[in-house]
PDB file of N, CA and C in Angstrom:
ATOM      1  N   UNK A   1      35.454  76.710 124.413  1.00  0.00           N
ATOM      2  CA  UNK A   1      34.964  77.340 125.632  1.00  0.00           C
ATOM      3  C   UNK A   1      36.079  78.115 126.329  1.00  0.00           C
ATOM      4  N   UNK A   2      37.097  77.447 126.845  1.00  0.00           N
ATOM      5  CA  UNK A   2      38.267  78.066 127.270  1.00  0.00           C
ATOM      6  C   UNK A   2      38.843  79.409 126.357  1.00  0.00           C
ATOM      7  N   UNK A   3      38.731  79.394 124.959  1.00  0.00           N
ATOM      8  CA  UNK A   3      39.293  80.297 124.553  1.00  0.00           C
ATOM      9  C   UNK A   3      38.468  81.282 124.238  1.00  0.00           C
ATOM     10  N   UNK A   4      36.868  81.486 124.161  1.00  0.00           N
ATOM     11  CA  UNK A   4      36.485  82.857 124.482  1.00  0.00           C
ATOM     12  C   UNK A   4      36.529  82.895 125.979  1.00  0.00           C
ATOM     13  N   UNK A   5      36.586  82.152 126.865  1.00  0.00           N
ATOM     14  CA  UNK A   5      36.793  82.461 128.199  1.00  0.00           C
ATOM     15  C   UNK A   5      37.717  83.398 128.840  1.00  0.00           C
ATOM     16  N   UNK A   6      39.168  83.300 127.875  1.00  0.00           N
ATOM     17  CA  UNK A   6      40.150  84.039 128.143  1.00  0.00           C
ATOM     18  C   UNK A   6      40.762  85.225 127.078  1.00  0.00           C
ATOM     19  N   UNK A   7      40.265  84.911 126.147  1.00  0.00           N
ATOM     20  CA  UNK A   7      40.771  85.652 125.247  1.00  0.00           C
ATOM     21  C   UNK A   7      39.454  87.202 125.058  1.00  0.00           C
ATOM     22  N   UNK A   8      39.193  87.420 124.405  1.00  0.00           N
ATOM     23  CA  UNK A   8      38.977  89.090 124.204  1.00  0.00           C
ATOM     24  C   UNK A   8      39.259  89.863 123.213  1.00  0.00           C
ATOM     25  N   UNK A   9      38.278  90.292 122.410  1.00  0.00           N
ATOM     26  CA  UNK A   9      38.201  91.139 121.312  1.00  0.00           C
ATOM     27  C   UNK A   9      39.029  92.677 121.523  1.00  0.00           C
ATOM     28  N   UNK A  10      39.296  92.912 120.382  1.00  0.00           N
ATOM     29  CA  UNK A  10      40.225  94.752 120.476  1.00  0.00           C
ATOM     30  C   UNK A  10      39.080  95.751 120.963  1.00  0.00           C
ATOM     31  N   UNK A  11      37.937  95.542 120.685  1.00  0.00           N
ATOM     32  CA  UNK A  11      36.999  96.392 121.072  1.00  0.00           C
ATOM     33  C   UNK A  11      37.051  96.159 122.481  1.00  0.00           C
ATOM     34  N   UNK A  12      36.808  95.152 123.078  1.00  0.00           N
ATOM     35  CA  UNK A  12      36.541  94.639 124.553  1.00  0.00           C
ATOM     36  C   UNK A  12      37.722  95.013 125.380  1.00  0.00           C
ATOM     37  N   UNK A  13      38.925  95.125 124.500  1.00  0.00           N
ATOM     38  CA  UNK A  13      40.049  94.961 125.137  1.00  0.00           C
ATOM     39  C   UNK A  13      39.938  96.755 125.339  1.00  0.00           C
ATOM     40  N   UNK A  14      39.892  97.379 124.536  1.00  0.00           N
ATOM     41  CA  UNK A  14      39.619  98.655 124.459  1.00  0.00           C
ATOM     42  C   UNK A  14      38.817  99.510 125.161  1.00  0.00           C
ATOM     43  N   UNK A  15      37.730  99.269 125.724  1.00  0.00           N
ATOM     44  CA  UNK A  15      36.810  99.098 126.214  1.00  0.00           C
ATOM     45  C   UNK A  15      37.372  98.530 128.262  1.00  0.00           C
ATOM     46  N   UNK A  16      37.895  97.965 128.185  1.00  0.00           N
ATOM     47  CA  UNK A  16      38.449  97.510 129.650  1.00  0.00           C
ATOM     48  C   UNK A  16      39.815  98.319 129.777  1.00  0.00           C
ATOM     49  N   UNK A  17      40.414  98.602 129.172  1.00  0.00           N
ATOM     50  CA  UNK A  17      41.775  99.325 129.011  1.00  0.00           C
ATOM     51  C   UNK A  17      40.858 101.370 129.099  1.00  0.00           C
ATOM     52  N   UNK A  18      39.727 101.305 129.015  1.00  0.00           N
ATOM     53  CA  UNK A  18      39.044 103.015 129.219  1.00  0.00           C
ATOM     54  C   UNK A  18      38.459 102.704 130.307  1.00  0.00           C
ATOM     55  N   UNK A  19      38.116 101.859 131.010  1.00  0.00           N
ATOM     56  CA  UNK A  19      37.562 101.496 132.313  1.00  0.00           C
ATOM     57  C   UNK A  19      38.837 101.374 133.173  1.00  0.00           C
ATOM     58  N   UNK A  20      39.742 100.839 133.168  1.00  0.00           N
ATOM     59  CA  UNK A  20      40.962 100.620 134.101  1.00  0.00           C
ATOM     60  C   UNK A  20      41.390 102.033 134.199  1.00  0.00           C
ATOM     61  N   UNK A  21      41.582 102.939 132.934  1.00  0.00           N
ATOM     62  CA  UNK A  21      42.254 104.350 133.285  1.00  0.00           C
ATOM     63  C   UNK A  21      40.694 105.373 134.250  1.00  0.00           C
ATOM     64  N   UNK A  22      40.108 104.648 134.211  1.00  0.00           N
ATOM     65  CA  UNK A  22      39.076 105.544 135.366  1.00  0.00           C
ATOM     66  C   UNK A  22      39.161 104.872 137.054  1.00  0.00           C
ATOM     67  N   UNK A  23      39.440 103.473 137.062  1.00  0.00           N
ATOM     68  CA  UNK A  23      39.344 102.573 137.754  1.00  0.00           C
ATOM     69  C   UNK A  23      38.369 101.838 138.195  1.00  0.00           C
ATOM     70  N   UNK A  24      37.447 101.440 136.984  1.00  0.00           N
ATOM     71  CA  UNK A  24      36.337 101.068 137.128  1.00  0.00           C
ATOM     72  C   UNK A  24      36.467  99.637 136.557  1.00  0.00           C
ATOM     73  N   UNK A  25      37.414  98.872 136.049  1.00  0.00           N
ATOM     74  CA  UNK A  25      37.752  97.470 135.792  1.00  0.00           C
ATOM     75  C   UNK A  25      38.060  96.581 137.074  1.00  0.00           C
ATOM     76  N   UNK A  26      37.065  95.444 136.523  1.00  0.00           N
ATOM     77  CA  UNK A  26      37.185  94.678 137.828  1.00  0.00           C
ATOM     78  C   UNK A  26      38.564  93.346 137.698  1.00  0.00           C
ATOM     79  N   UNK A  27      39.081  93.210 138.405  1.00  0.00           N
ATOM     80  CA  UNK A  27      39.831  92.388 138.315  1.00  0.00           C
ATOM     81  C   UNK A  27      40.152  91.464 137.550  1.00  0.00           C
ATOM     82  N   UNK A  28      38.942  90.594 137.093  1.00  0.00           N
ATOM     83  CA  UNK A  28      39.211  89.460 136.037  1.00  0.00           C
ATOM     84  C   UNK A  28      39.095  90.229 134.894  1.00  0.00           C
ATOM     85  N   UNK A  29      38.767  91.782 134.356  1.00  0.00           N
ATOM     86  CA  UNK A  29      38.564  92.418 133.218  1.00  0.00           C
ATOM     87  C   UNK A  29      40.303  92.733 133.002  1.00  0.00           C
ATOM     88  N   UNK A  30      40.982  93.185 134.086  1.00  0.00           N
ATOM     89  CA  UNK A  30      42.443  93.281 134.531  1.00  0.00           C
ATOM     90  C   UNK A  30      43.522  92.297 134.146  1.00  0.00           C
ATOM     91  N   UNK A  31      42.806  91.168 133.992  1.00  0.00           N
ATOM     92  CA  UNK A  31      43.787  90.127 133.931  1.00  0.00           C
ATOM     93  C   UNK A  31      43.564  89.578 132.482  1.00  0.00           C
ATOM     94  N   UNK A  32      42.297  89.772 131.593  1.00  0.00           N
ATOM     95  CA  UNK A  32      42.190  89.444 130.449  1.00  0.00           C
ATOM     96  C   UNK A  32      43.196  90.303 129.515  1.00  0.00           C
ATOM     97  N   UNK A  33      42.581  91.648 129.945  1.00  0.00           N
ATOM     98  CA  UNK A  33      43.323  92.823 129.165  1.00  0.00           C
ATOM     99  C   UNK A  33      44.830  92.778 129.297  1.00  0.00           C
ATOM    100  N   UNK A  34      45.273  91.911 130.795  1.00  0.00           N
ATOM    101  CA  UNK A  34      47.011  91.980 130.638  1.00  0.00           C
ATOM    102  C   UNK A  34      47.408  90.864 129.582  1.00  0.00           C
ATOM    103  N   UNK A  35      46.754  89.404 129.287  1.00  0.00           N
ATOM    104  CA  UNK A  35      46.766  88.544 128.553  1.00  0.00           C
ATOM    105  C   UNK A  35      46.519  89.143 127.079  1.00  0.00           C
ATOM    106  N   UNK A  36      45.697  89.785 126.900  1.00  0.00           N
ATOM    107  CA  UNK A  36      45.753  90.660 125.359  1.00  0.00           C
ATOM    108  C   UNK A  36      46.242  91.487 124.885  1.00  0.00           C
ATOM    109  N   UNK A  37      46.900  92.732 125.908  1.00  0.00           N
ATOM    110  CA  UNK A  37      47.928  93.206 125.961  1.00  0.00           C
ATOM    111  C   UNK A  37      49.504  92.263 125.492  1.00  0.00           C
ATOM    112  N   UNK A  38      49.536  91.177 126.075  1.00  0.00           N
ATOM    113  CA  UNK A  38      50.989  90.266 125.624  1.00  0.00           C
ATOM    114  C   UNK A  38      51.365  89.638 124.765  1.00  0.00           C
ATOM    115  N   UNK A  39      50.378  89.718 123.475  1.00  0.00           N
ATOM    116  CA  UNK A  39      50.235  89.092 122.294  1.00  0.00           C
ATOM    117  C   UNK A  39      50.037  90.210 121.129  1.00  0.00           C
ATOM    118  N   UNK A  40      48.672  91.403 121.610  1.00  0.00           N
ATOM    119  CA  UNK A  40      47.960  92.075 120.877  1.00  0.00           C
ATOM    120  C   UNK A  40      48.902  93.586 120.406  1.00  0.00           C
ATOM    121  N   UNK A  41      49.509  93.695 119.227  1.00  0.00           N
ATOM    122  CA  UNK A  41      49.981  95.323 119.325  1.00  0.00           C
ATOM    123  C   UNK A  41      49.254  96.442 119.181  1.00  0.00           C
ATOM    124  N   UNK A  42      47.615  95.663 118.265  1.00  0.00           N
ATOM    125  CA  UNK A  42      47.483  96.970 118.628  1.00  0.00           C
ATOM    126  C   UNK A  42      46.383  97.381 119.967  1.00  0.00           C
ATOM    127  N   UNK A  43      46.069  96.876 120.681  1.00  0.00           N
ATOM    128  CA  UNK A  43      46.386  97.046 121.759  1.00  0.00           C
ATOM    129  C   UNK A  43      47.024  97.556 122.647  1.00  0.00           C
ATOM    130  N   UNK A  44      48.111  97.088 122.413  1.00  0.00           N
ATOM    131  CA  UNK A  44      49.301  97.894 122.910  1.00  0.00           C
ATOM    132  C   UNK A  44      49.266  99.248 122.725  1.00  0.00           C
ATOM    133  N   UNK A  45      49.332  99.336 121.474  1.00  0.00           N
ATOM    134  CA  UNK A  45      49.162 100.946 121.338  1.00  0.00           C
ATOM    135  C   UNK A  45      48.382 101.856 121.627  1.00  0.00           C
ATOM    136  N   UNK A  46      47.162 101.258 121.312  1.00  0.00           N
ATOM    137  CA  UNK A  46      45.513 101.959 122.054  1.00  0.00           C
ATOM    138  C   UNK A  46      46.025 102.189 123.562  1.00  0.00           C
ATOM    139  N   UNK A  47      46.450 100.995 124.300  1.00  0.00           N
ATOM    140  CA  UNK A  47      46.926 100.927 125.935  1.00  0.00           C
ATOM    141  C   UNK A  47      48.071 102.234 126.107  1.00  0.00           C
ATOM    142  N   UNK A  48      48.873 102.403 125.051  1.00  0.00           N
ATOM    143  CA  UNK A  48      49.984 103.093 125.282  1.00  0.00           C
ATOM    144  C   UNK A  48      49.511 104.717 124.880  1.00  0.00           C
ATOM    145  N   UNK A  49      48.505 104.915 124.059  1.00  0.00           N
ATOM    146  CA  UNK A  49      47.900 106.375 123.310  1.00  0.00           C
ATOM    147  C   UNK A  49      47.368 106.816 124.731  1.00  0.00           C
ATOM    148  N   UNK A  50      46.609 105.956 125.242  1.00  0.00           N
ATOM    149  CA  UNK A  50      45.533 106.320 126.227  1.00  0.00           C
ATOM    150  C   UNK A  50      46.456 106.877 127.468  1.00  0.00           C
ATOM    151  N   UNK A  51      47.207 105.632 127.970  1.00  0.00           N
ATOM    152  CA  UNK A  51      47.949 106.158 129.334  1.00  0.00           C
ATOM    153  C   UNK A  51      48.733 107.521 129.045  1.00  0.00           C
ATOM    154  N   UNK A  52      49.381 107.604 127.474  1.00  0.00           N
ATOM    155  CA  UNK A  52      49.651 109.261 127.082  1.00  0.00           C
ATOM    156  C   UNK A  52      48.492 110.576 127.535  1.00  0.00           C
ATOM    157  N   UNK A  53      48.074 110.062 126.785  1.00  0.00           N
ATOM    158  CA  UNK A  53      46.548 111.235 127.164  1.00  0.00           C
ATOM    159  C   UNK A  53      45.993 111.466 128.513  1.00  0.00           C
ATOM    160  N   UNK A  54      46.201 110.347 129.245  1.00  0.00           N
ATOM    161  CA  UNK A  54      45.853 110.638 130.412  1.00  0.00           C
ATOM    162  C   UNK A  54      46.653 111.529 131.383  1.00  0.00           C
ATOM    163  N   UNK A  55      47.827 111.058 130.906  1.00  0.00           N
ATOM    164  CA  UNK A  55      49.178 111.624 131.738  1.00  0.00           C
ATOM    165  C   UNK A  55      49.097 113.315 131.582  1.00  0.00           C
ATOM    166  N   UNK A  56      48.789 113.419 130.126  1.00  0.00           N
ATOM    167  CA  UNK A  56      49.080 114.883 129.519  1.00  0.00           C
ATOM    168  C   UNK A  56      47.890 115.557 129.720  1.00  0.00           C
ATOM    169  N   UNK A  57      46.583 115.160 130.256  1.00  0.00           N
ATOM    170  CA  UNK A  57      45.613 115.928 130.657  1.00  0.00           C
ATOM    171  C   UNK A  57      45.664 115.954 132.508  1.00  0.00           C
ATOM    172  N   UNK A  58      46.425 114.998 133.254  1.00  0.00           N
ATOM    173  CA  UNK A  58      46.908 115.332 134.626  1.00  0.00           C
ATOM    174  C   UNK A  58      47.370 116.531 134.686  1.00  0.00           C
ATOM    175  N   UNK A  59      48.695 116.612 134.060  1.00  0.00           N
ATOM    176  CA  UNK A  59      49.943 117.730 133.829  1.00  0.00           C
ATOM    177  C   UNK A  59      49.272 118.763 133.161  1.00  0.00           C
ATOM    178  N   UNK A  60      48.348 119.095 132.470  1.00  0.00           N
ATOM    179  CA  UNK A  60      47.729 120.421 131.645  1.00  0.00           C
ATOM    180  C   UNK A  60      46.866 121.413 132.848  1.00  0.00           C
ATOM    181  N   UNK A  61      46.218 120.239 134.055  1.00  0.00           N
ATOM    182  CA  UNK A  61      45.722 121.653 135.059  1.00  0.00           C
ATOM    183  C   UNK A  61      44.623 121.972 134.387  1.00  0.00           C
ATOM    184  N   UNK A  62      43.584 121.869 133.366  1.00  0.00           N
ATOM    185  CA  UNK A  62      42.367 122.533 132.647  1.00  0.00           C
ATOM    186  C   UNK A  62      41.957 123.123 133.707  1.00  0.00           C
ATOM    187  N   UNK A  63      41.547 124.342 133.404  1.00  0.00           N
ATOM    188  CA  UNK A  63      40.134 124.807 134.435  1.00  0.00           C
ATOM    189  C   UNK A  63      39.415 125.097 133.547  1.00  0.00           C
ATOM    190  N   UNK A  64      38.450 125.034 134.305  1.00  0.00           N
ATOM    191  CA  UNK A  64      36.896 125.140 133.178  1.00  0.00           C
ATOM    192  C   UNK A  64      35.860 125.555 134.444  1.00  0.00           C
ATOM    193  N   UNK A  65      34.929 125.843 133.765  1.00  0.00           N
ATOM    194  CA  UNK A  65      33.382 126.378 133.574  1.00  0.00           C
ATOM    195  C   UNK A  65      32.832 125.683 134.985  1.00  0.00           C
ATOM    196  N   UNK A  66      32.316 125.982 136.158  1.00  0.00           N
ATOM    197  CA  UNK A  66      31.335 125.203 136.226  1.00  0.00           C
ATOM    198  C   UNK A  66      29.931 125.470 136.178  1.00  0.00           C
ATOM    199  N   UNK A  67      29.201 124.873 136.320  1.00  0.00           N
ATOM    200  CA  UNK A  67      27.728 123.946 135.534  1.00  0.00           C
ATOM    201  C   UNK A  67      26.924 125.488 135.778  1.00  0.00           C
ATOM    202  N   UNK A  68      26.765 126.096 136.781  1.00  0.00           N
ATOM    203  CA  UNK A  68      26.680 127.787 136.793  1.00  0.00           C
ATOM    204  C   UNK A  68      26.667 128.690 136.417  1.00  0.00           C
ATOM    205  N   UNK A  69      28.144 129.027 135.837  1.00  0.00           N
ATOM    206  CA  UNK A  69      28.982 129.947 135.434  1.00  0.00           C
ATOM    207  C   UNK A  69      28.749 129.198 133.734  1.00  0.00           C
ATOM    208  N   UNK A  70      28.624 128.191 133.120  1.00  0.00           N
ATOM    209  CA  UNK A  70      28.455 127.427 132.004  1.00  0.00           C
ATOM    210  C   UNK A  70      26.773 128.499 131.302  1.00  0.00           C
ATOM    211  N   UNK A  71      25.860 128.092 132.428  1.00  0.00           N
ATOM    212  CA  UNK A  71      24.732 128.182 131.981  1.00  0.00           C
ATOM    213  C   UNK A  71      24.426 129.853 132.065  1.00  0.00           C
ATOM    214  N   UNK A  72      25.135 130.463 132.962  1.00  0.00           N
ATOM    215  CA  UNK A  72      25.035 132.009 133.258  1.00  0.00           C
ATOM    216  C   UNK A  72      25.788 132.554 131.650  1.00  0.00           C
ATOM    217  N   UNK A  73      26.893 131.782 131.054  1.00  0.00           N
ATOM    218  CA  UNK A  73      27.287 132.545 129.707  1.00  0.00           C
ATOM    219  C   UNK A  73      26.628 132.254 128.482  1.00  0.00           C
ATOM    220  N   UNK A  74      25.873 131.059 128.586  1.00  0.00           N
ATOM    221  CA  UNK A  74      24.953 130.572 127.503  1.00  0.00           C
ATOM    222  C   UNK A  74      23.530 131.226 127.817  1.00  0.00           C
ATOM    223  N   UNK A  75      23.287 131.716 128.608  1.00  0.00           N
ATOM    224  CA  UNK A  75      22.053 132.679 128.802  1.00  0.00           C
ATOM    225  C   UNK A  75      22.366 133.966 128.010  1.00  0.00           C
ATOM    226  N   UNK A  76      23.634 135.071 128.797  1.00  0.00           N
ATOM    227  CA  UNK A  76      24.196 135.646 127.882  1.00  0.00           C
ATOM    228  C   UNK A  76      24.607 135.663 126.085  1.00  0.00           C
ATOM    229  N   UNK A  77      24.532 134.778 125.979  1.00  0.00           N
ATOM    230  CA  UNK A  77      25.076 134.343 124.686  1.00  0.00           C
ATOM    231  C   UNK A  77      23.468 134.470 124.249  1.00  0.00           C
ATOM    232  N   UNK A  78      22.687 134.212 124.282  1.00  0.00           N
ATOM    233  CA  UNK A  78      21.733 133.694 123.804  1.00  0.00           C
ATOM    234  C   UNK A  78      20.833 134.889 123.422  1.00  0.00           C
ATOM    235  N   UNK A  79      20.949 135.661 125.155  1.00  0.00           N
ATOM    236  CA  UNK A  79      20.427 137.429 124.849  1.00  0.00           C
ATOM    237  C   UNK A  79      21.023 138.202 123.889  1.00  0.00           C
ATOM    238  N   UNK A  80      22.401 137.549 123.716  1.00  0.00           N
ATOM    239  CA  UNK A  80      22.958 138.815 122.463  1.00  0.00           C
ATOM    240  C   UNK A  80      22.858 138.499 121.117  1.00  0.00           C
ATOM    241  N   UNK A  81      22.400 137.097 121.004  1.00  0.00           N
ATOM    242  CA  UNK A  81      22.071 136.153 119.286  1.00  0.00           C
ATOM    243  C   UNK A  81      20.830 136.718 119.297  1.00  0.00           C
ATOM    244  N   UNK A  82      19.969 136.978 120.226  1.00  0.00           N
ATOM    245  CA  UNK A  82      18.815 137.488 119.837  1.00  0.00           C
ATOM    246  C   UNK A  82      18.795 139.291 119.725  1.00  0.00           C
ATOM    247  N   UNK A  83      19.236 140.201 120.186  1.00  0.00           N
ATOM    248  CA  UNK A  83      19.646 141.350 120.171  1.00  0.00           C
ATOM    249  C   UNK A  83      19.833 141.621 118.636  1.00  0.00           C
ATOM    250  N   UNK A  84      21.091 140.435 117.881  1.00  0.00           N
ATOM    251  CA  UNK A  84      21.514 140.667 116.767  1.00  0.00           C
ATOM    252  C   UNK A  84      20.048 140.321 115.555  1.00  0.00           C
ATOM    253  N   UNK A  85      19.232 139.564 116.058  1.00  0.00           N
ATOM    254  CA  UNK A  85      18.464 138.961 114.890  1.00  0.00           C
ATOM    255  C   UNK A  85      17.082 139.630 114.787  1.00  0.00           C
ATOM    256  N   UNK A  86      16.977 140.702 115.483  1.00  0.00           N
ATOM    257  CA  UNK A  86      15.971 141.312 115.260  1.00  0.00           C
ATOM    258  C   UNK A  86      15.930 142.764 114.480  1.00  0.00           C
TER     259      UNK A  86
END
């Protein structure tokens, strides 16, 4: 009992470690994942890939499309696939 209580699968762990980088892990999900984190490497690494990626999509600035301007070029797009196929 105690030890699925505390312990935690790589998926689960994985899974709470993509919820914490949004901040959507609740505390006791926080404290499992630091306990599986201190044993688990690969874990670790999944924990360590992710906080990379996150960091490097902060620092990149994307701009993009919005939901508007998205659907205003796929309209376009769509008038000129048909232009071509007739």
């Amino acid at each position: 009992m105690t030890k699925k209580f505390l312990f935690i699968s790589c998926e689960e762990a994985q899974h709470i470690c993509d919820k914490r980088q949004y901040g959507e892990a609740t505390t006791w999900e926080r404290i499992t994942l630091a306990l599986r984190l201190s044993w688990c490497r690969i874990t670790r690494a999944y924990s360590s890939k992710n906080n990379k990626l996150t960091q490097a999509l902060q620092k990149a600035e994307v701009d993009y499309l919005r939901h508007d301007e998205r659907t205003q070029l796929q309209k376009r797009f769509e008038e000129e696939l048909r232009k071509y196929q007739q």
